[in-house]
Protein backbone atom coordinates (compact mmCIF):
# COMPACT_ATOMS: atom_id res chain seq x y z
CA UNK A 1 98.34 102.29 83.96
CA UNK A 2 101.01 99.72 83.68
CA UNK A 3 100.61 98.16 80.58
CA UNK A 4 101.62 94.69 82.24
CA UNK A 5 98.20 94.54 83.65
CA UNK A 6 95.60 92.28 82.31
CA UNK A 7 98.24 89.87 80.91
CA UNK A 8 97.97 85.84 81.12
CA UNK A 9 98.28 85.03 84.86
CA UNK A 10 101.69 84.05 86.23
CA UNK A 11 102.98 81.84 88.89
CA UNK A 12 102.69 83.17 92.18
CA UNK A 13 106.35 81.45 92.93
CA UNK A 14 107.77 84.03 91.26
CA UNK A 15 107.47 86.62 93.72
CA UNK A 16 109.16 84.54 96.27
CA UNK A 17 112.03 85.53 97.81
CA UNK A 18 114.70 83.81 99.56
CA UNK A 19 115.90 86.17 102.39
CA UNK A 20 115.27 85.11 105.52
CA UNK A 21 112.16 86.38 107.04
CA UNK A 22 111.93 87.54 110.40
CA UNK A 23 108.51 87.98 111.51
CA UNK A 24 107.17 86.26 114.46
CA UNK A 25 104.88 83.39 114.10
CA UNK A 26 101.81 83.91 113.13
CA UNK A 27 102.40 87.01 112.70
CA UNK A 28 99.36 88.90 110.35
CA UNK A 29 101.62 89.98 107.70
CA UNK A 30 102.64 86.21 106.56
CA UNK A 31 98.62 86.77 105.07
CA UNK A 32 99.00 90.24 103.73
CA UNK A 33 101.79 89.07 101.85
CA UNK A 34 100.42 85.77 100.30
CA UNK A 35 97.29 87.76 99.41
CA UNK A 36 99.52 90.47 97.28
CA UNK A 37 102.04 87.78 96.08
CA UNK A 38 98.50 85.79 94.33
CA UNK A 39 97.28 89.06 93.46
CA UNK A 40 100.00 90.41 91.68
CA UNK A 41 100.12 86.94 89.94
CA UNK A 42 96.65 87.12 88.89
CA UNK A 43 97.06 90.42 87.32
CA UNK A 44 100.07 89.28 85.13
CA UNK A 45 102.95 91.62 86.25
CA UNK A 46 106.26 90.32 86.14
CA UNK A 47 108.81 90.95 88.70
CA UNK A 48 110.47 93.62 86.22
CA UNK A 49 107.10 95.39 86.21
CA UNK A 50 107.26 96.21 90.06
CA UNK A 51 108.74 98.47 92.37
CA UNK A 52 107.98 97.97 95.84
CA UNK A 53 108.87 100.98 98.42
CA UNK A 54 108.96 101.06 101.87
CA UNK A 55 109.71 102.87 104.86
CA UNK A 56 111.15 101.49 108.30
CA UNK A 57 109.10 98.44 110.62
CA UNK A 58 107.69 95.24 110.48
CA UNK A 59 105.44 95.98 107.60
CA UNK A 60 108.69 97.96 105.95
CA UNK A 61 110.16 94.28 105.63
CA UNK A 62 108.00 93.28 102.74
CA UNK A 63 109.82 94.17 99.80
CA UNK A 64 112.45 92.41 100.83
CA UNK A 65 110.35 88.90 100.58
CA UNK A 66 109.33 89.71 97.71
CA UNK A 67 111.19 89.18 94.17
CA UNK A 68 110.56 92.77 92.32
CA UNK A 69 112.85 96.11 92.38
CA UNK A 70 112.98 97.21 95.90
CA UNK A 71 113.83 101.35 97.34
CA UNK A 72 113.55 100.85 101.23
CA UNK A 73 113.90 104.05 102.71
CA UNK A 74 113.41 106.04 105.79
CA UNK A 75 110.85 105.92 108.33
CA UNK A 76 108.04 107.81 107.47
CA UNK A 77 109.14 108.57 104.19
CA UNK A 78 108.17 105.53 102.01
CA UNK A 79 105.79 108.27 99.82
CA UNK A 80 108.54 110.62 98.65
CA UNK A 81 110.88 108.13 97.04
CA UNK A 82 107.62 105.80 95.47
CA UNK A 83 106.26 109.36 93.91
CA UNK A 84 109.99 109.96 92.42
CA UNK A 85 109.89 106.27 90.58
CA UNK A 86 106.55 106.84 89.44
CA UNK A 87 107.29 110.43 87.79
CA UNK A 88 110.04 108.90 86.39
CA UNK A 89 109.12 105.93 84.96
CA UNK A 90 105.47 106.12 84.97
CA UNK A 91 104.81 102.84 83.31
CA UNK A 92 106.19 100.85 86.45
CA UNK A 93 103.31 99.68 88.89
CA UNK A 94 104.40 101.32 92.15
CA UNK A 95 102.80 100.12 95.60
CA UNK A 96 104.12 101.11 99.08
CA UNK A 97 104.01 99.03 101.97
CA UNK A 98 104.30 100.55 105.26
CA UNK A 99 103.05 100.70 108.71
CA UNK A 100 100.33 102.61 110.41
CA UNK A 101 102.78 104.40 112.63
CA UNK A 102 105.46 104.98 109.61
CA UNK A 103 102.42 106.01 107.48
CA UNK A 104 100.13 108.34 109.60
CA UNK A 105 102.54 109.07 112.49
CA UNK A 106 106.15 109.82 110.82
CA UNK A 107 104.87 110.25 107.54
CA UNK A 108 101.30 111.69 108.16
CA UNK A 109 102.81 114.75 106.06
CA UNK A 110 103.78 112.95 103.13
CA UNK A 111 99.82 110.89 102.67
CA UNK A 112 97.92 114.50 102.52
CA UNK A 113 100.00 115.62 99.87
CA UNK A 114 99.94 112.29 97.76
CA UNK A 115 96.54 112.30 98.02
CA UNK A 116 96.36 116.23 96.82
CA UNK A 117 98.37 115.08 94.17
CA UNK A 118 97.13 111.73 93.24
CA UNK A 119 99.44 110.09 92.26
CA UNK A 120 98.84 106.45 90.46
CA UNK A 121 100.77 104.29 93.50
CA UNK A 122 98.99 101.66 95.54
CA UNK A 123 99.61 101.82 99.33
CA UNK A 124 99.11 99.27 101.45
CA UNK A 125 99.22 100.37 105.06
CA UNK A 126 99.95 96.92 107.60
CA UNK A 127 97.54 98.76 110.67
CA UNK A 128 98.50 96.46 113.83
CA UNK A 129 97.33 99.29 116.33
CA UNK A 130 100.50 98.94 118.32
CA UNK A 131 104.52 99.89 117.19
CA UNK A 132 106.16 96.21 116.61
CA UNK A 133 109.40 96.76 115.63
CA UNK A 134 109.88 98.92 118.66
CA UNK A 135 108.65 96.76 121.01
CA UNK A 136 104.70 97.62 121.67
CA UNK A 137 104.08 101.51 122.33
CA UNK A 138 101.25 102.86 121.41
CA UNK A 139 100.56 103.69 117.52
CA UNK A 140 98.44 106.20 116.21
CA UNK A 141 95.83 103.59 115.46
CA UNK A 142 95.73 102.52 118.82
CA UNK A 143 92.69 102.85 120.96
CA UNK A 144 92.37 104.58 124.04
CA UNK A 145 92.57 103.68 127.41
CA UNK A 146 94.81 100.40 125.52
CA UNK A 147 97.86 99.82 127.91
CA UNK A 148 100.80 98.86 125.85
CA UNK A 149 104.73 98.13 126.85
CA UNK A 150 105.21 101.77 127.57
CA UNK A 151 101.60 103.30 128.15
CA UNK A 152 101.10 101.29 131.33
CA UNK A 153 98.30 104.00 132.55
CA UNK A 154 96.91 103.49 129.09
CA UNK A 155 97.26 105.52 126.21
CA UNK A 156 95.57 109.33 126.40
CA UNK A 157 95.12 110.32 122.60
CA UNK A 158 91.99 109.47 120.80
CA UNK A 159 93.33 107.21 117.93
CA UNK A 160 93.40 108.50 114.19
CA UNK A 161 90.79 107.27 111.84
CA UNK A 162 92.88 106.78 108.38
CA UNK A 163 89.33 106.11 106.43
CA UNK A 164 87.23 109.10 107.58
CA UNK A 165 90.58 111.35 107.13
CA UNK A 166 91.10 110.45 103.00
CA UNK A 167 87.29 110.30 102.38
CA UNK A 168 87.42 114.17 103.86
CA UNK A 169 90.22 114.93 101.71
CA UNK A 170 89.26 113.50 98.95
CA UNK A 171 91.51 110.71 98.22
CA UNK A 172 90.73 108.87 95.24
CA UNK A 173 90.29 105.38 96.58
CA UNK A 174 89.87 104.66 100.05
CA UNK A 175 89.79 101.02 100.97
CA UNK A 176 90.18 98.59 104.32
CA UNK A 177 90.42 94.67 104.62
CA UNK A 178 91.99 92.09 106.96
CA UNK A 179 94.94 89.82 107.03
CA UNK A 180 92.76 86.94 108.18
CA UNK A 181 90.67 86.72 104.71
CA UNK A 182 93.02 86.53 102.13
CA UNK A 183 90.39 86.17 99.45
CA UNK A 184 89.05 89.48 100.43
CA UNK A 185 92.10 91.32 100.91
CA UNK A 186 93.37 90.04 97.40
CA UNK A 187 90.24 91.33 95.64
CA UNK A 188 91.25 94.40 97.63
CA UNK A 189 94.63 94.50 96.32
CA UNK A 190 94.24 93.80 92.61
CA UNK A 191 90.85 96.88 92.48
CA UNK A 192 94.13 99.25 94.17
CA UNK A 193 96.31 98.20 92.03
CA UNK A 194 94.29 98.65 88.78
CA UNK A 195 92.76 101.77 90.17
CA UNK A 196 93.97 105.02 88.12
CA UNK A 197 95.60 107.47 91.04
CA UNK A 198 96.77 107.49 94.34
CA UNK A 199 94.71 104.35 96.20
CA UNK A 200 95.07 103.94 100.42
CA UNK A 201 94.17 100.53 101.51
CA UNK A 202 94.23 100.26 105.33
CA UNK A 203 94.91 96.44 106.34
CA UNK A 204 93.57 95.29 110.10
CA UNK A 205 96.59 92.60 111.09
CA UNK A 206 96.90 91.13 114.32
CA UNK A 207 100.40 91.80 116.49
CA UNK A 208 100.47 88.46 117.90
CA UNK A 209 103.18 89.61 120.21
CA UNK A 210 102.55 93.17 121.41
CA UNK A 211 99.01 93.50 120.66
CA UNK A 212 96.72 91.15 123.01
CA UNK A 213 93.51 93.13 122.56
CA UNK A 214 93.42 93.05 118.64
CA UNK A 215 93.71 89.37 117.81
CA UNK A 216 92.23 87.30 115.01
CA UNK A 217 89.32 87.18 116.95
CA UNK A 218 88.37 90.37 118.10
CA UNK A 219 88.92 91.59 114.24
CA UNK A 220 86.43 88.38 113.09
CA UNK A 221 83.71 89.31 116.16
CA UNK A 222 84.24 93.53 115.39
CA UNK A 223 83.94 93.61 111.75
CA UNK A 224 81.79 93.66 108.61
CA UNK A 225 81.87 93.52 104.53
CA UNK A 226 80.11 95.89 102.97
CA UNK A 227 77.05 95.28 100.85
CA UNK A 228 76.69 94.85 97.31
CA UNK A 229 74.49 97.86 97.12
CA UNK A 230 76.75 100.46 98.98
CA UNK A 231 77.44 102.94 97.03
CA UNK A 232 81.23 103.46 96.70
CA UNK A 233 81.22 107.17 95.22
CA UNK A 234 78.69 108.74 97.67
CA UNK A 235 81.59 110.90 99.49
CA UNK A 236 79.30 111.87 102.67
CA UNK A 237 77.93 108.12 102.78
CA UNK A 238 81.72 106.99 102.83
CA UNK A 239 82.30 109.64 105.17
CA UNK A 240 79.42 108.41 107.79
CA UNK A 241 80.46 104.61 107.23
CA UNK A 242 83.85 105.32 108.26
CA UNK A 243 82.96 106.48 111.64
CA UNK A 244 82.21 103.20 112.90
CA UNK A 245 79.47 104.45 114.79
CA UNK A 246 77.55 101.02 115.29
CA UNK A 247 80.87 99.86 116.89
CA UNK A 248 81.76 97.76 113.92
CA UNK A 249 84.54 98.06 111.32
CA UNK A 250 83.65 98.50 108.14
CA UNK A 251 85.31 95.89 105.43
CA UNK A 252 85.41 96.75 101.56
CA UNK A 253 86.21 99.94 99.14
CA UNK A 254 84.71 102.75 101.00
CA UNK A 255 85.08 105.44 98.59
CA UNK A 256 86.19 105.49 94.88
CA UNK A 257 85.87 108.12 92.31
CA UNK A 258 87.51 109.05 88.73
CA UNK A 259 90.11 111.90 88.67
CA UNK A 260 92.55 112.63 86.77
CA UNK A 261 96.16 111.69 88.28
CA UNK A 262 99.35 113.76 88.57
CA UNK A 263 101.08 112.27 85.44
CA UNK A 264 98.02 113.22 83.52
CA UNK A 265 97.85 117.05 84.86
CA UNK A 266 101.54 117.49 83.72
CA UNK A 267 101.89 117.45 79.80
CA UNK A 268 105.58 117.26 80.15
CA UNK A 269 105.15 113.85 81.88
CA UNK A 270 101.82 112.73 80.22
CA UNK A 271 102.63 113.35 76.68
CA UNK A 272 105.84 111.89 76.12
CA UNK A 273 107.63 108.46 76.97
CA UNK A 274 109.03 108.02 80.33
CA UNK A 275 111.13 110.26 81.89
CA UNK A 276 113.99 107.08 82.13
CA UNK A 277 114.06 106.76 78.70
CA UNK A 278 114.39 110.67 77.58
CA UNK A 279 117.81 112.26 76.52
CA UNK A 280 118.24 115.18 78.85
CA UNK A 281 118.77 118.76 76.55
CA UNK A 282 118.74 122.16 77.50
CA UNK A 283 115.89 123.39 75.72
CA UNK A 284 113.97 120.50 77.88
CA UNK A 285 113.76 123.40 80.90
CA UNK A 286 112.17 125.20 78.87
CA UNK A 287 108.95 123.16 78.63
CA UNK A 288 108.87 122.67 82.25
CA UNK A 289 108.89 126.59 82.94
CA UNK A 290 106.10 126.58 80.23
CA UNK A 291 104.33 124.90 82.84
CA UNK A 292 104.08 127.55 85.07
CA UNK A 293 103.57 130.28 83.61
């Protein structure tokens, strides 16, 4: 775990950015990003300490209003690059932000394996339920029977369940919050971020453009927080929450367990400094065929 963690506080301000941001008005990632800005704040990382990765979309925007190391890459294929930087340097705190559709349509190949390989990155996934940067067709999040800009008989494919899909696969931590409470979503963050291994946090945001049936309100009227007493490392209770069988959406950490990470199944990577900061020598292929044999 980054070693920046735990330190004194910092001042949010110095995550800002000052590229010009082009999100619609009250759009719901203006309050994903304010809750990670204060989170990462409150955990003490430093601009240095952060790489921020991305994809393509709306949500793929977010590194670039925020002051950190950036890698925006292509869409569907924000996991790939942020697993490189983490082998590589593994004492940088990596977290992804991405899209629903860029994360389980495009790149719905790349989240099993991260999750098979657990790999310590934080992804936060902006779910709208609708494709905004490409003007309002249906997402994989969307529900069915929704009509969208291009669906005008309404869309025909049950929509994917990201929560019920990494609880069955065993993902490591398995969260979901909401861009319209901040103070949630921040406590949200910061458990991702400190959490040891690969940790999915699915974030409900409004589309206040393409998106007329999931507004601010329907998300306050259609979900819940979870209790106190729910018991985050009871797989098959996670498993049953995430169906959303009462009709509500469940709020909170959902699943969580200990496991031991990539880095830390690899001696090569796990025993020695950074990758970055090794002199490359022949006999180094050595210990990597070692490996696997």
């Amino acid at each position: 775990m980054n070693s920046a963690v735990f330190n004194t506080p910092v001042a949010k301000s110095v995550f800002d950015s000052f590229d010009e941001n082009s999100w619609c008005p009250g759009c719901g990632n203006f309050g994903i990003i304010d809750a990670l800005k204060e989170a990462l704040s409150e955990l003490g990382l430093m601009p240095h300490d952060i790489i921020m990765v991305s994809g393509i979309g709306q949500a793929a925007k977010t590194p670039h209003y925020v002051n950190s190391n950036v890698f925006n890459g292509l869409h569907g294929r924000a996991l790939p690059p942020a697993f490189g930087a983490k082998v590589a340097n593994k004492d940088m705190q990596v977290i992804v932000t991405s899209g629903e559709g860029d994360t389980y349509g495009e790149g719905g190949n790349h989240l099993i394996h991260n999750m098979r390989r657990n790999i310590d990155i934080a992804h936060f996934v902006h779910d709208n339920q609708i494709y905004g940067l490409t003007k309002g067709q249906g997402s994989p999040t969307t529900a069915f029977g929704q009509v969208t800009t291009m669906q005008l008989d309404g869309v025909y494919l049950n929509p994917f369940n990201p929560m019920s899909f990494a609880i069955s696969q065993g993902a490591s931590f398995v969260a979901r919050s909401f861009s319209g409470n901040k103070a949630h979503l921040k406590e949200i963050m910061k458990q991702a971020i400190l959490h040891k291994g690969y940790a999915l946090v699915d974030i409900l945001q409004p589309c206040v453009t393409f998106n007329k049936v999931n507004t601010f309100k329907w998300y306050k009227e259609n979900t819940y927080e979870l209790g106190e007493d729910y018991d985050v490392t009871n797989q098959e209770l996670a498993f049953r929450t995430s169906l959303n069988l009462d009709g509500k959406v469940p709020m909170g950490i959902l699943y969580k367990k200990e496991a031991k990470t990539y880095i830390e199944r690899r001696p090569v990577l796990n025993n020695n400094g950074p990758l970055v900061d090794r002199v490359w020598a022949p006999e180094m292929a050595k210990h990597f065929l070692d490996e696997f044999r």
